[in-house]
PDB file of N, CA and C in Angstrom:
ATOM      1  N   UNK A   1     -15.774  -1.276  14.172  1.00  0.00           N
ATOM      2  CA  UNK A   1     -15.559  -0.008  13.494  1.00  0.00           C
ATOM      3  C   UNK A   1     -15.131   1.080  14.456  1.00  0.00           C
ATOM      4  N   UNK A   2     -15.890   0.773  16.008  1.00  0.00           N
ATOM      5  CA  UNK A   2     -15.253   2.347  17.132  1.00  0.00           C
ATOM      6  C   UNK A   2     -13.815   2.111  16.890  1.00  0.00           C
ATOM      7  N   UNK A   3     -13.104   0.820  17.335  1.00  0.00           N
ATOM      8  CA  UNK A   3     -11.979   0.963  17.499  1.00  0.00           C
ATOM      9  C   UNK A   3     -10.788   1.369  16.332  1.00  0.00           C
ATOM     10  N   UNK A   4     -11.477   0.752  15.118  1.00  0.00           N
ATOM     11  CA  UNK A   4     -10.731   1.542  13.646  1.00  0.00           C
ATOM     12  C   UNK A   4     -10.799   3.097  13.796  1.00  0.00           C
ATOM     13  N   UNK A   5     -12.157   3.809  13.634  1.00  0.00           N
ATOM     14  CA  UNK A   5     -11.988   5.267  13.887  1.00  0.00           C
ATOM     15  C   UNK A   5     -11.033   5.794  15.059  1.00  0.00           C
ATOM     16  N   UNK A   6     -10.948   4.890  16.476  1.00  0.00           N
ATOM     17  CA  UNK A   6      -9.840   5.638  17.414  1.00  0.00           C
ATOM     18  C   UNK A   6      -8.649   5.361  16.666  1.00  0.00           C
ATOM     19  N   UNK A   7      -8.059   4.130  15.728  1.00  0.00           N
ATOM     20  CA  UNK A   7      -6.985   4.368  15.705  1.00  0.00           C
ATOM     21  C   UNK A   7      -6.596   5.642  14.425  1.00  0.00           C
ATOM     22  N   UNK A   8      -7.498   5.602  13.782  1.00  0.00           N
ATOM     23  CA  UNK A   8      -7.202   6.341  12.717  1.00  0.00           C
ATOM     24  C   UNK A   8      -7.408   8.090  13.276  1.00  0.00           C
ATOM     25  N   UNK A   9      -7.923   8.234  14.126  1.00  0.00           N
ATOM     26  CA  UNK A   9      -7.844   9.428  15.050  1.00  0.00           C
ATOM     27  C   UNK A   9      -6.511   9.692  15.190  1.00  0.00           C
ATOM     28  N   UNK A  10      -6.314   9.054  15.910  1.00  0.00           N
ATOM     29  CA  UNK A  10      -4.629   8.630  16.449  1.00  0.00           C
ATOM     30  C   UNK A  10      -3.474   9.111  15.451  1.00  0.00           C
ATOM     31  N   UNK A  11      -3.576   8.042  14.482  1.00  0.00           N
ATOM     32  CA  UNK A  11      -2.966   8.503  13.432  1.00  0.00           C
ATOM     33  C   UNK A  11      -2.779   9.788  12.759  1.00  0.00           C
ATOM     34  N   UNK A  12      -3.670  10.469  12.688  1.00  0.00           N
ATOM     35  CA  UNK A  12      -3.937  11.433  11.987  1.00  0.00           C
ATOM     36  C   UNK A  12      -2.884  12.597  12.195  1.00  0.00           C
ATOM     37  N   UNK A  13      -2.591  12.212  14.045  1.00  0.00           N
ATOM     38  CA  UNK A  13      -1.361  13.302  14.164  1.00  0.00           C
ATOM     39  C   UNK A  13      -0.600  13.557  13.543  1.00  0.00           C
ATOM     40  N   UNK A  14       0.521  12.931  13.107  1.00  0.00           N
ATOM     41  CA  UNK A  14       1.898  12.346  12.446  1.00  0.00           C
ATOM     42  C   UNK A  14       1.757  11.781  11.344  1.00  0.00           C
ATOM     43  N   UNK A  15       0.754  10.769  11.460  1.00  0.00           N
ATOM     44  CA  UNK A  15       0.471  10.001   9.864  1.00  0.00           C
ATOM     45  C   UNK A  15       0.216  10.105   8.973  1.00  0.00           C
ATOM     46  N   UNK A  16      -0.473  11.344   8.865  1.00  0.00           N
ATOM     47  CA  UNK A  16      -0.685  11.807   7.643  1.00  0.00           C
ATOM     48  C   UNK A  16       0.709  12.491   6.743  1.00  0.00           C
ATOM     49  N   UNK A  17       1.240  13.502   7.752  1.00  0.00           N
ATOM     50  CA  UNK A  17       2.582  14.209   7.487  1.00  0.00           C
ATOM     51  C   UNK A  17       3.609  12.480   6.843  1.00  0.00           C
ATOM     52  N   UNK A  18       3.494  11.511   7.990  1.00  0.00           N
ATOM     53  CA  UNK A  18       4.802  11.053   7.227  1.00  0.00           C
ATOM     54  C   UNK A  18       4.243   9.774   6.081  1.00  0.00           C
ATOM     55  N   UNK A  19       2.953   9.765   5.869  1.00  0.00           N
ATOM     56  CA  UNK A  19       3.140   8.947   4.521  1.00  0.00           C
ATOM     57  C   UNK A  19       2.748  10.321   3.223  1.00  0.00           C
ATOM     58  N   UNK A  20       2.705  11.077   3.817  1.00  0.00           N
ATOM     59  CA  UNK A  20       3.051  12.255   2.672  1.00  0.00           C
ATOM     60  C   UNK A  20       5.025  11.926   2.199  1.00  0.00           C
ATOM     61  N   UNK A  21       5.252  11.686   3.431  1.00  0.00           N
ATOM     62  CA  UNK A  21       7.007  12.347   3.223  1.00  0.00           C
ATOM     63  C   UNK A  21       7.051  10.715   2.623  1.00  0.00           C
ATOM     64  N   UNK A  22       6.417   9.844   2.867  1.00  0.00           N
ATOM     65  CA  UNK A  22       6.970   8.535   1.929  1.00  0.00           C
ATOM     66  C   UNK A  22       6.687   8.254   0.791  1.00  0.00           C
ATOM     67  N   UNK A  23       5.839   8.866   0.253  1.00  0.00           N
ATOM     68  CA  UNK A  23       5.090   8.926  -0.946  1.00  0.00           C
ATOM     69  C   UNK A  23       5.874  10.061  -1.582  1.00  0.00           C
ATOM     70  N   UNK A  24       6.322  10.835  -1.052  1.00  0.00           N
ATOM     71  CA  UNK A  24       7.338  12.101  -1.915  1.00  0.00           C
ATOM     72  C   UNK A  24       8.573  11.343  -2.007  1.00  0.00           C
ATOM     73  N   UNK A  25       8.838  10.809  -1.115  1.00  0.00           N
ATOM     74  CA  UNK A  25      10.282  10.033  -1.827  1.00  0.00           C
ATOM     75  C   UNK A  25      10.647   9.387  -3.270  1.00  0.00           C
ATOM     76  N   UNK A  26      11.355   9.965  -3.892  1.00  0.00           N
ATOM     77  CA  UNK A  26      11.471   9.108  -5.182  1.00  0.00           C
ATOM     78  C   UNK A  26      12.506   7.817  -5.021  1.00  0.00           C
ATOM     79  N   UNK A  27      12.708   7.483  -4.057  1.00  0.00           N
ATOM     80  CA  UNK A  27      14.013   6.793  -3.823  1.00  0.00           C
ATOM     81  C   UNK A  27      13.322   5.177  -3.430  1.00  0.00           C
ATOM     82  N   UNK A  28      11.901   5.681  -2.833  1.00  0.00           N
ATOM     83  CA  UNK A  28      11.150   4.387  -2.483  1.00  0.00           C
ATOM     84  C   UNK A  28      10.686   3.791  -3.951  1.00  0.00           C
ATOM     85  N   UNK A  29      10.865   2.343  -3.861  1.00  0.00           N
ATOM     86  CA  UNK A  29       9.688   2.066  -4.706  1.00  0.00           C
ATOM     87  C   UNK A  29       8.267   2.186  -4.802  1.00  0.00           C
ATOM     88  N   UNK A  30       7.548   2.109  -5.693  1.00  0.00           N
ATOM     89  CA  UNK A  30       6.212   2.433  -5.996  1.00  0.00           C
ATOM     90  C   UNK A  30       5.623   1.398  -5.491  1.00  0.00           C
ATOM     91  N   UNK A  31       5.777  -0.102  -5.738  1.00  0.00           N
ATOM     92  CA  UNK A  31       4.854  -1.403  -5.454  1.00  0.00           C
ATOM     93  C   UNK A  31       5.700  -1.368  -3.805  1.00  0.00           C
ATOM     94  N   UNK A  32       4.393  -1.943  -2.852  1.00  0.00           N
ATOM     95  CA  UNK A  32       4.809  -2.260  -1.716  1.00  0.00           C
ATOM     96  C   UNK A  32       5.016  -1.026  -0.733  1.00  0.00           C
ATOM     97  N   UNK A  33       5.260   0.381  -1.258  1.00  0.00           N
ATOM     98  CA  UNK A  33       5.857   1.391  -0.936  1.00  0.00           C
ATOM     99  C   UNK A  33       4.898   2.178  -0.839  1.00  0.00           C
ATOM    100  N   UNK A  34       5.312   2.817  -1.898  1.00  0.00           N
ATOM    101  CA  UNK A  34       4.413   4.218  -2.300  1.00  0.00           C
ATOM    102  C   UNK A  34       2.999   3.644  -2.653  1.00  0.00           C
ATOM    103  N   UNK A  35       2.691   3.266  -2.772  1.00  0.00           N
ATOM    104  CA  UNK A  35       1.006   2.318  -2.894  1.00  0.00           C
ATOM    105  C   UNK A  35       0.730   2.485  -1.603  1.00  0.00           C
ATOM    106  N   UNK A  36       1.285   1.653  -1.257  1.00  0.00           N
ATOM    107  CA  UNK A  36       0.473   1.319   0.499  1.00  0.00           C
ATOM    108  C   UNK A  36       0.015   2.313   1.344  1.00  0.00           C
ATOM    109  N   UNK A  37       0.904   3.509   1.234  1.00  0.00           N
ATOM    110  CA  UNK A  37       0.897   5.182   1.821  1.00  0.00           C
ATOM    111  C   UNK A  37      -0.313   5.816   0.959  1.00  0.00           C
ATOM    112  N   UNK A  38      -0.381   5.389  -0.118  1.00  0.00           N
ATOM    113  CA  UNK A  38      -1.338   6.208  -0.532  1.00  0.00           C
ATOM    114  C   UNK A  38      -2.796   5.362  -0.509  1.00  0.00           C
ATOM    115  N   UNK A  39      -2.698   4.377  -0.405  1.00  0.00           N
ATOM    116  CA  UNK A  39      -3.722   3.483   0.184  1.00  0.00           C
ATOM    117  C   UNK A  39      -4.632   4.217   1.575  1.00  0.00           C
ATOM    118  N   UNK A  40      -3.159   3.660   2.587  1.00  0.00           N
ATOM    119  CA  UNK A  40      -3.510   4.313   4.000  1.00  0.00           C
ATOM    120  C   UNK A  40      -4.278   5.468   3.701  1.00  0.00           C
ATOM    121  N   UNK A  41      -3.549   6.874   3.032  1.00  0.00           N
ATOM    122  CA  UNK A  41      -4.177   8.426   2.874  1.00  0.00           C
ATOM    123  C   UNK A  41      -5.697   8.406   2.475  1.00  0.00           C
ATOM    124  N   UNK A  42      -5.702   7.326   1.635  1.00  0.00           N
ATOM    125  CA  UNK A  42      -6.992   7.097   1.047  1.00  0.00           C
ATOM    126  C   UNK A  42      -7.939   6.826   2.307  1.00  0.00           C
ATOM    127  N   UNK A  43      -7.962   5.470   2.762  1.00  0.00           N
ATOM    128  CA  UNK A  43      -8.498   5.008   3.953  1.00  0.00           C
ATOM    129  C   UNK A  43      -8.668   6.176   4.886  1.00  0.00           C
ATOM    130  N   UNK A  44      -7.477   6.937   5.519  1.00  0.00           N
ATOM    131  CA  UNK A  44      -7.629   7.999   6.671  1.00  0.00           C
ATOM    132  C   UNK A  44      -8.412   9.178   6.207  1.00  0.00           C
ATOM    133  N   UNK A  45      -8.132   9.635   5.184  1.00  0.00           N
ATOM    134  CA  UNK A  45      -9.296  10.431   4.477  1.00  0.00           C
ATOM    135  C   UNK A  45     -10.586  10.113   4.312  1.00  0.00           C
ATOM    136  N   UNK A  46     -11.177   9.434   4.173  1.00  0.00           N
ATOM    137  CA  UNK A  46     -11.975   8.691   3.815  1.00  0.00           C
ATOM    138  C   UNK A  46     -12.858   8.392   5.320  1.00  0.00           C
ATOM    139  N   UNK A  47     -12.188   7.952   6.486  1.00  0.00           N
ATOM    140  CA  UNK A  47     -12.654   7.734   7.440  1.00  0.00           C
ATOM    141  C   UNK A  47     -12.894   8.990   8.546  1.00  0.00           C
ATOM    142  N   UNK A  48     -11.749   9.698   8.203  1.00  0.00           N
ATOM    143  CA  UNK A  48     -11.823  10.578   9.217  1.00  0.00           C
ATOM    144  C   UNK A  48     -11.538  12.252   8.960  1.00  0.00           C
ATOM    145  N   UNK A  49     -12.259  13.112   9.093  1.00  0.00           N
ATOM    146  CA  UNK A  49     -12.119  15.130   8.516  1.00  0.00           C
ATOM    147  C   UNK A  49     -10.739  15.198   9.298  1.00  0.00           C
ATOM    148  N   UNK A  50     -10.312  15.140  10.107  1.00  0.00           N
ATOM    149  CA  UNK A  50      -8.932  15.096  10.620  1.00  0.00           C
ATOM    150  C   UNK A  50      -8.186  14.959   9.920  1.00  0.00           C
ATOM    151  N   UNK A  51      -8.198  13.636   9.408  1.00  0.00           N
ATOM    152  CA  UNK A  51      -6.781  13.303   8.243  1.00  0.00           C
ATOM    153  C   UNK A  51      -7.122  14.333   7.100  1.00  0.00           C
ATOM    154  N   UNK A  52      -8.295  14.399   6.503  1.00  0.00           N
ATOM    155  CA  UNK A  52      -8.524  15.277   5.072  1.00  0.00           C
ATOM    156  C   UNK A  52      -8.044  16.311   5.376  1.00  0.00           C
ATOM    157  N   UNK A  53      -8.108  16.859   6.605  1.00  0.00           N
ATOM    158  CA  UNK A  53      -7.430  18.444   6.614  1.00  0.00           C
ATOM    159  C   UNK A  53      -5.979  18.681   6.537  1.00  0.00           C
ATOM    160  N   UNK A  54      -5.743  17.800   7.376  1.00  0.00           N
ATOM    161  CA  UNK A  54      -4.423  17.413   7.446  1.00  0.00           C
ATOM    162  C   UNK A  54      -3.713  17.010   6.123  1.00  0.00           C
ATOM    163  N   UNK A  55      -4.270  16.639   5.253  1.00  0.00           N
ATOM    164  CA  UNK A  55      -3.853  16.285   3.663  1.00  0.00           C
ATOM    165  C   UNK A  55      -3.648  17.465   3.148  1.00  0.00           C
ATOM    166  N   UNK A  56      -4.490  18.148   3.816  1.00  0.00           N
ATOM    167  CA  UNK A  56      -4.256  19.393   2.519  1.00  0.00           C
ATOM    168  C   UNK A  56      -3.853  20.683   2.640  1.00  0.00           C
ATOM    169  N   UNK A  57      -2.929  20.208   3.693  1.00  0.00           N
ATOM    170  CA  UNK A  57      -1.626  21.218   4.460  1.00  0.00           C
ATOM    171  C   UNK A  57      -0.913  20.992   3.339  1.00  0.00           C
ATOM    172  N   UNK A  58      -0.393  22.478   2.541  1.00  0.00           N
ATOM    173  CA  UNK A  58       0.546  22.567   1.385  1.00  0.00           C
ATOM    174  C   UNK A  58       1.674  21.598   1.359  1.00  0.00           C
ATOM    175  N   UNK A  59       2.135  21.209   2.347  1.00  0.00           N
ATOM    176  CA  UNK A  59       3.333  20.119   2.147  1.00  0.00           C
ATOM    177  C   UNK A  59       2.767  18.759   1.464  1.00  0.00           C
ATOM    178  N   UNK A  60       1.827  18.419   2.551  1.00  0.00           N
ATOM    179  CA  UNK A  60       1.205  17.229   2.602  1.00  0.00           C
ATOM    180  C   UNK A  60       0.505  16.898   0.656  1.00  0.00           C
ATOM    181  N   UNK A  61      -0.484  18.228   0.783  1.00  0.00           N
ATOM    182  CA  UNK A  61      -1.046  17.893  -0.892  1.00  0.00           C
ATOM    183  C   UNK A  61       0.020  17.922  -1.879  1.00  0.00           C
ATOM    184  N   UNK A  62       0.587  18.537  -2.002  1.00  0.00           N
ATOM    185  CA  UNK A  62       1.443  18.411  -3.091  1.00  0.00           C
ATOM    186  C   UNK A  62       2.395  16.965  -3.103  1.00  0.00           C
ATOM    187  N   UNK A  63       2.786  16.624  -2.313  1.00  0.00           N
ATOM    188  CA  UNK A  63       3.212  15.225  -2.871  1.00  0.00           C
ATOM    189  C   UNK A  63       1.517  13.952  -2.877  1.00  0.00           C
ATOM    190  N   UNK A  64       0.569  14.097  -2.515  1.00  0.00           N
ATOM    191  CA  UNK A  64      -0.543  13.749  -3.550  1.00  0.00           C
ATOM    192  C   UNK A  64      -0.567  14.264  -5.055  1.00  0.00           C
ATOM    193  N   UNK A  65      -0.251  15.573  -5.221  1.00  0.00           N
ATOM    194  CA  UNK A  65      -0.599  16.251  -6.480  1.00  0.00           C
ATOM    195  C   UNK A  65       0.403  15.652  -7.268  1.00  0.00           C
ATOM    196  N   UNK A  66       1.757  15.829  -6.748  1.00  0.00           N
ATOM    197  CA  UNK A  66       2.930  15.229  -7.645  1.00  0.00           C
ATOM    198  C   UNK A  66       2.784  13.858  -8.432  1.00  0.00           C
ATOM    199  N   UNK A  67       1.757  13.039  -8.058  1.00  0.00           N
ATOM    200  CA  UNK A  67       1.468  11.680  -8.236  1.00  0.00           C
ATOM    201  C   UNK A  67       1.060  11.346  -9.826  1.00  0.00           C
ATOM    202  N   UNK A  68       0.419  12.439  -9.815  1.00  0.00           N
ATOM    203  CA  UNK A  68      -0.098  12.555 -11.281  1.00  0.00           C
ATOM    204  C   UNK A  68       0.443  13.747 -12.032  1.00  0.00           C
ATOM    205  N   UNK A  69       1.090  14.600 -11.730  1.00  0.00           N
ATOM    206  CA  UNK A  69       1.776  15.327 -12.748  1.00  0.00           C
ATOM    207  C   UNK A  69       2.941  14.720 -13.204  1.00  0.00           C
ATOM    208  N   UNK A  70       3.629  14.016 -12.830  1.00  0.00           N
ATOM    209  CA  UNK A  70       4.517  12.756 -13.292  1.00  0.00           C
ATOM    210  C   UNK A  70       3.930  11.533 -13.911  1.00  0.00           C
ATOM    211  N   UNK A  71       3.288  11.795 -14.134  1.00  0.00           N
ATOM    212  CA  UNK A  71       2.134  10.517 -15.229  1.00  0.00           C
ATOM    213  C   UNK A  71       2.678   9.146 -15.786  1.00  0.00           C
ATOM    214  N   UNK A  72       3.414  10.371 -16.816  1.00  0.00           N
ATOM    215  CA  UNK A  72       4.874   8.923 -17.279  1.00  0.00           C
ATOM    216  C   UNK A  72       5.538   8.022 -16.306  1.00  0.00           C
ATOM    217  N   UNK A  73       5.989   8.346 -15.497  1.00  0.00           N
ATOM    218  CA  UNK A  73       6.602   7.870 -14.205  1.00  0.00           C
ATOM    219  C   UNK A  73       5.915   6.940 -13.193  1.00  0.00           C
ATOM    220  N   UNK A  74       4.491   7.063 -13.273  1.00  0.00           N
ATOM    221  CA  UNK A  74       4.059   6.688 -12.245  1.00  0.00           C
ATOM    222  C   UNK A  74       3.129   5.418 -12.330  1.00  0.00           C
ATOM    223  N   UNK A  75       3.049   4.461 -12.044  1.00  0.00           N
ATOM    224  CA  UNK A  75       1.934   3.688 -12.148  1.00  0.00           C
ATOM    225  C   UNK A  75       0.630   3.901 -12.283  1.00  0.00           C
ATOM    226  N   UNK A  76      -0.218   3.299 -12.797  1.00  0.00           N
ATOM    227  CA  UNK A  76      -2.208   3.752 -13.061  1.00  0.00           C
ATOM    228  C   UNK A  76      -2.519   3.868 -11.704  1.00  0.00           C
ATOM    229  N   UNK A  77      -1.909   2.331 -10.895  1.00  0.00           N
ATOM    230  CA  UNK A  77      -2.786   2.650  -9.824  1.00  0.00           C
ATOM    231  C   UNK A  77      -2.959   3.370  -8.768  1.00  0.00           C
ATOM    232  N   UNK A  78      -1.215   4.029  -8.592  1.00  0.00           N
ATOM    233  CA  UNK A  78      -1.618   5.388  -7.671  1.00  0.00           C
ATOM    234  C   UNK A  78      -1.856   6.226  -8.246  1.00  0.00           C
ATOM    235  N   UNK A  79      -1.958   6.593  -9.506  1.00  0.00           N
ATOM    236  CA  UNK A  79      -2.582   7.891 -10.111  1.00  0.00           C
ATOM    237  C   UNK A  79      -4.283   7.362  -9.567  1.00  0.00           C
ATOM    238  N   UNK A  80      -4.618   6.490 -10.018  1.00  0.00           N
ATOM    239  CA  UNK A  80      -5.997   6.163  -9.745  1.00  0.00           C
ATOM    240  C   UNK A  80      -6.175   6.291  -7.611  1.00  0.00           C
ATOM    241  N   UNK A  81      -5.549   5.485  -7.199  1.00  0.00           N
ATOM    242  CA  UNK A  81      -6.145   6.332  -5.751  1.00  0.00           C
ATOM    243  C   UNK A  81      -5.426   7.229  -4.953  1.00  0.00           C
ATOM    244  N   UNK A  82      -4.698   8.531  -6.417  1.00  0.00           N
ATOM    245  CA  UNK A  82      -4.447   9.808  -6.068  1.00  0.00           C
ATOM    246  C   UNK A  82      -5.906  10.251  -6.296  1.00  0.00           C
ATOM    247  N   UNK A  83      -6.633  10.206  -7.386  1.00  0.00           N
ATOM    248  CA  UNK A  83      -7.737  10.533  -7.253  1.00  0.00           C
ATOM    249  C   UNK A  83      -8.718   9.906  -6.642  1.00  0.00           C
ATOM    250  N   UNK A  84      -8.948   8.889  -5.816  1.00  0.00           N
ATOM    251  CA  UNK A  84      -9.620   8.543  -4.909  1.00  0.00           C
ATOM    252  C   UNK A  84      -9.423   9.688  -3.952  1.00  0.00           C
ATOM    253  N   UNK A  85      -8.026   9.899  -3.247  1.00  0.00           N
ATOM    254  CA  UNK A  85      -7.772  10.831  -2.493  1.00  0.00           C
ATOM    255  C   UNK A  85      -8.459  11.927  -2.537  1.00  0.00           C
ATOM    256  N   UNK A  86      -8.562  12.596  -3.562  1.00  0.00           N
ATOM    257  CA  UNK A  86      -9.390  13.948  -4.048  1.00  0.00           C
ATOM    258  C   UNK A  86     -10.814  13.403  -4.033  1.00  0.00           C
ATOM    259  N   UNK A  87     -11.602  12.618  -4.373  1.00  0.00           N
ATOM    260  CA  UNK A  87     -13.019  12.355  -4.413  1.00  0.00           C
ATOM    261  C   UNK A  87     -13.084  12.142  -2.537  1.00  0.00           C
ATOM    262  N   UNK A  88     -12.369  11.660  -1.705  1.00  0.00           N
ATOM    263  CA  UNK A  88     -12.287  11.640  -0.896  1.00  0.00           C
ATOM    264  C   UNK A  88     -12.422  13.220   0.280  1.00  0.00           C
ATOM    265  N   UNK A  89     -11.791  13.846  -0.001  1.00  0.00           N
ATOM    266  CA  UNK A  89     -11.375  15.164   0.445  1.00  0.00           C
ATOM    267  C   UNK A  89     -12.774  16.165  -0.156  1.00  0.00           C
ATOM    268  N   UNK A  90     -13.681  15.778  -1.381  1.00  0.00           N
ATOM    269  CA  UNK A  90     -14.926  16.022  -1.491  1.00  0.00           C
ATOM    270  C   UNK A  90     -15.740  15.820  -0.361  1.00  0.00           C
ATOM    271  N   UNK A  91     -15.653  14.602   0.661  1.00  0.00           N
ATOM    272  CA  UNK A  91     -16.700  15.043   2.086  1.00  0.00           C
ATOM    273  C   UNK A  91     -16.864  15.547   2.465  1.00  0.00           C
ATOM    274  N   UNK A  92     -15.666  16.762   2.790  1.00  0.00           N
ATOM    275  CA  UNK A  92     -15.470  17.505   3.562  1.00  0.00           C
ATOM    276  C   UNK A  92     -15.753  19.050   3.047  1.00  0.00           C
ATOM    277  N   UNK A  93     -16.204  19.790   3.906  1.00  0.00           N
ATOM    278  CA  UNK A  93     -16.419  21.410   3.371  1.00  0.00           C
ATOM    279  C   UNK A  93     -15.134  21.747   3.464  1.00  0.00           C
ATOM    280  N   UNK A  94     -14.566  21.810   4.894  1.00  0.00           N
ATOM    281  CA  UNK A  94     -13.424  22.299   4.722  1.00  0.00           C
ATOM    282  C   UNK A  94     -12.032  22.129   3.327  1.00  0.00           C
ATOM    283  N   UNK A  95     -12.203  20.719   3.376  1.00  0.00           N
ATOM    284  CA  UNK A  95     -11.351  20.633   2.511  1.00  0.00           C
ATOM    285  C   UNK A  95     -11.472  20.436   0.896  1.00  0.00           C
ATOM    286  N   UNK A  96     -12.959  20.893   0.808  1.00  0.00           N
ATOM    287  CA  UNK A  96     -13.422  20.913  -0.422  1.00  0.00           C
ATOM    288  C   UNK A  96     -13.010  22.639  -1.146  1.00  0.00           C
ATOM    289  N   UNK A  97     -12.763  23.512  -0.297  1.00  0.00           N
ATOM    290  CA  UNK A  97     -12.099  24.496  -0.447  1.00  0.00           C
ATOM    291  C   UNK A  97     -10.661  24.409  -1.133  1.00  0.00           C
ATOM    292  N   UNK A  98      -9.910  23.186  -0.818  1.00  0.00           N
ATOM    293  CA  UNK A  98      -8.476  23.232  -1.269  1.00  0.00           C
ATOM    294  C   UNK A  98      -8.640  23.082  -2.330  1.00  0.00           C
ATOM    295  N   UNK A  99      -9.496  21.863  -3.079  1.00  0.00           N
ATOM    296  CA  UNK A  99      -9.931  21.741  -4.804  1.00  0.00           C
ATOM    297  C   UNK A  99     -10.485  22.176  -5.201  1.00  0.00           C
ATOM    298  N   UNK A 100     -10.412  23.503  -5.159  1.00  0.00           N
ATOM    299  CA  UNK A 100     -11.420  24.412  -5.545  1.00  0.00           C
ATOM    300  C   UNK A 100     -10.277  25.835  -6.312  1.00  0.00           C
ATOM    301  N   UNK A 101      -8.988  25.424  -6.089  1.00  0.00           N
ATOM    302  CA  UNK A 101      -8.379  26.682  -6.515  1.00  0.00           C
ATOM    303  C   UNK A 101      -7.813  26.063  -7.853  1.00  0.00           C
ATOM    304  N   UNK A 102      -7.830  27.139  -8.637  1.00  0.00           N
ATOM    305  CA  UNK A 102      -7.194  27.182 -10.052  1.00  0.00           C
ATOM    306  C   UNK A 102      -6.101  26.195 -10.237  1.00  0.00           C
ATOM    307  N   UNK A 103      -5.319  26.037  -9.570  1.00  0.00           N
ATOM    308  CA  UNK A 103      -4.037  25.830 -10.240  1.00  0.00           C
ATOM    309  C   UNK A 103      -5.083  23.623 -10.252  1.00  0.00           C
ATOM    310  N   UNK A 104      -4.812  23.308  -8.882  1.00  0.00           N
ATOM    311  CA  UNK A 104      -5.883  22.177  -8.411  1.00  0.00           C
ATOM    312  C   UNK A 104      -6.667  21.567  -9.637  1.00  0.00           C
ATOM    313  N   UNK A 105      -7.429  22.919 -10.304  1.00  0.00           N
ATOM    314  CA  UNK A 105      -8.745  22.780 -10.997  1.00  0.00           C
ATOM    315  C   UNK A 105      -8.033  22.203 -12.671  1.00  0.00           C
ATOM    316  N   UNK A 106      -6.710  22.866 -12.418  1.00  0.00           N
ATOM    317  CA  UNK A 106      -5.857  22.857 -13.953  1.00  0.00           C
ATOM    318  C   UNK A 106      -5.211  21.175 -13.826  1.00  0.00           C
ATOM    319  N   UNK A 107      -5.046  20.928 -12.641  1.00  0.00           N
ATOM    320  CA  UNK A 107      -4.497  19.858 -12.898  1.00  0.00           C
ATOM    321  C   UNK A 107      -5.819  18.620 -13.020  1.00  0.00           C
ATOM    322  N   UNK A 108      -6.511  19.088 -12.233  1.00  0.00           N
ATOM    323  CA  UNK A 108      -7.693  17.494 -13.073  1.00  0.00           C
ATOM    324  C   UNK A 108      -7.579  17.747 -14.244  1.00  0.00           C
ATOM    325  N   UNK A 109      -7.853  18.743 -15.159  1.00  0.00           N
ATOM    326  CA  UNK A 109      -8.131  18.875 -16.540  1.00  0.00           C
ATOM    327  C   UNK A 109      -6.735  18.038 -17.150  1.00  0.00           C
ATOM    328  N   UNK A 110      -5.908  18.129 -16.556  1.00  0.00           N
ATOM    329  CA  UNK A 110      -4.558  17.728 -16.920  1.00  0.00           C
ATOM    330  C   UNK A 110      -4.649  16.569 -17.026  1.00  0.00           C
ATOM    331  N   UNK A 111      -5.244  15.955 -15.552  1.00  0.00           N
ATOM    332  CA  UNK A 111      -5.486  14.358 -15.996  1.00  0.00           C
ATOM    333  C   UNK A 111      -6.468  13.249 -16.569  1.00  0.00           C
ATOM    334  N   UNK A 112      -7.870  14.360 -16.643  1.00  0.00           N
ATOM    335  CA  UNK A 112      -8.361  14.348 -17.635  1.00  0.00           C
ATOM    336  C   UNK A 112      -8.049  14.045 -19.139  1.00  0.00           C
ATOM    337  N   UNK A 113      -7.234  14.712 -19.199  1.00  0.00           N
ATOM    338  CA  UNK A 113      -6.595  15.272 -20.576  1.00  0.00           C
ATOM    339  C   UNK A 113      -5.412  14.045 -20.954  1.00  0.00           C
ATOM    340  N   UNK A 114      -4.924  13.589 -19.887  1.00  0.00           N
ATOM    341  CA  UNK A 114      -3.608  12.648 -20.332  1.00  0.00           C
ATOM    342  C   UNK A 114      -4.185  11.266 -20.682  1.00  0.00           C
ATOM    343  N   UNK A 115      -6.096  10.653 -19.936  1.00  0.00           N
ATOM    344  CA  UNK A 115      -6.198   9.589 -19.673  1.00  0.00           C
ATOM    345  C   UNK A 115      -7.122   9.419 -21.292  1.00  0.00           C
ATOM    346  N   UNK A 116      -7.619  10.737 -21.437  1.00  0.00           N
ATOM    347  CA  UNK A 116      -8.388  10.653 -23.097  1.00  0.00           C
ATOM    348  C   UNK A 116      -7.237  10.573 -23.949  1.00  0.00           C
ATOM    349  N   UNK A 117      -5.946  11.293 -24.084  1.00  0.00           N
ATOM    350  CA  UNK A 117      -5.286  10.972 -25.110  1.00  0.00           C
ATOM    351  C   UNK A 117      -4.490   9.584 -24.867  1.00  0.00           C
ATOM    352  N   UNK A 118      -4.561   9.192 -23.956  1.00  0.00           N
ATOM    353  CA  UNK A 118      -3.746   7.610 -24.069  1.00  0.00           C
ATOM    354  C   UNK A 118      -4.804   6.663 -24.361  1.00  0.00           C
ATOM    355  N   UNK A 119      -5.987   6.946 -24.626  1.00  0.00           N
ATOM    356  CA  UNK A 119      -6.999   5.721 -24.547  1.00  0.00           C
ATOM    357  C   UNK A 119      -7.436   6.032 -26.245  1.00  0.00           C
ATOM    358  N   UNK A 120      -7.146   7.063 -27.069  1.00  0.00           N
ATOM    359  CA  UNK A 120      -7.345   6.965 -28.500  1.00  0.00           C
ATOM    360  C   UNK A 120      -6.132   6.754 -29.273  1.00  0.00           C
TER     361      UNK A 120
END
């Protein structure tokens, strides 16, 4: 496990920024692609306050956020560990501040809201 946390240290520089920028691509596919990046985000979040902060540098969150405001578009399962991402980013104080603002707060309700009306 030391040596997973150094690399994900590591990572955190750059890595976070560019599987943001691969996961914003619409040009990638979703399977194999855009999964795997948001996998990783998951994992680096998850392991390390470095990456979470780093997520939630306005560039960076919003192509998380985009994941699920495109609903139609997008597969369950990165909508599902887009919100891992966010339950994730809950460890942290710091970055428990970013989901904490209105607009943020409007969009869970949003997906809230999309996963009750597709299931009746």
């Amino acid at each position: 496990m030391a040596r997973l946390a150094e690399a994900a240290g590591r990572m955190c520089d750059a890595g976070v920024e560019a599987l943001a920028s691969i996961l914003a691509d619409e040009r990638a596919a979703w399977f194999d692609v855009r999964i795997n990046a948001l996998k990783a985000l998951g994992e680096l979040t998850r392991a390390t306050q470095r990456a979470a902060t780093a997520l939630v540098a306005p560039k960076t969150f919003s192509a998380v956020v985009n994941v699920n405001k495109k609903y139609k578009e997008t597969p369950v399962e990165a909508q599902r560990l887009a919100v891992q991402c966010y339950i994730n980013l809950l460890n942290y104080h710091e970055t428990m501040r970013a989901l904490l603002t209105p607009n943020f707060i409007h969009e869970l309700l949003n997906i809230l809201q999309v996963t009750r009306n597709e299931m009746v």
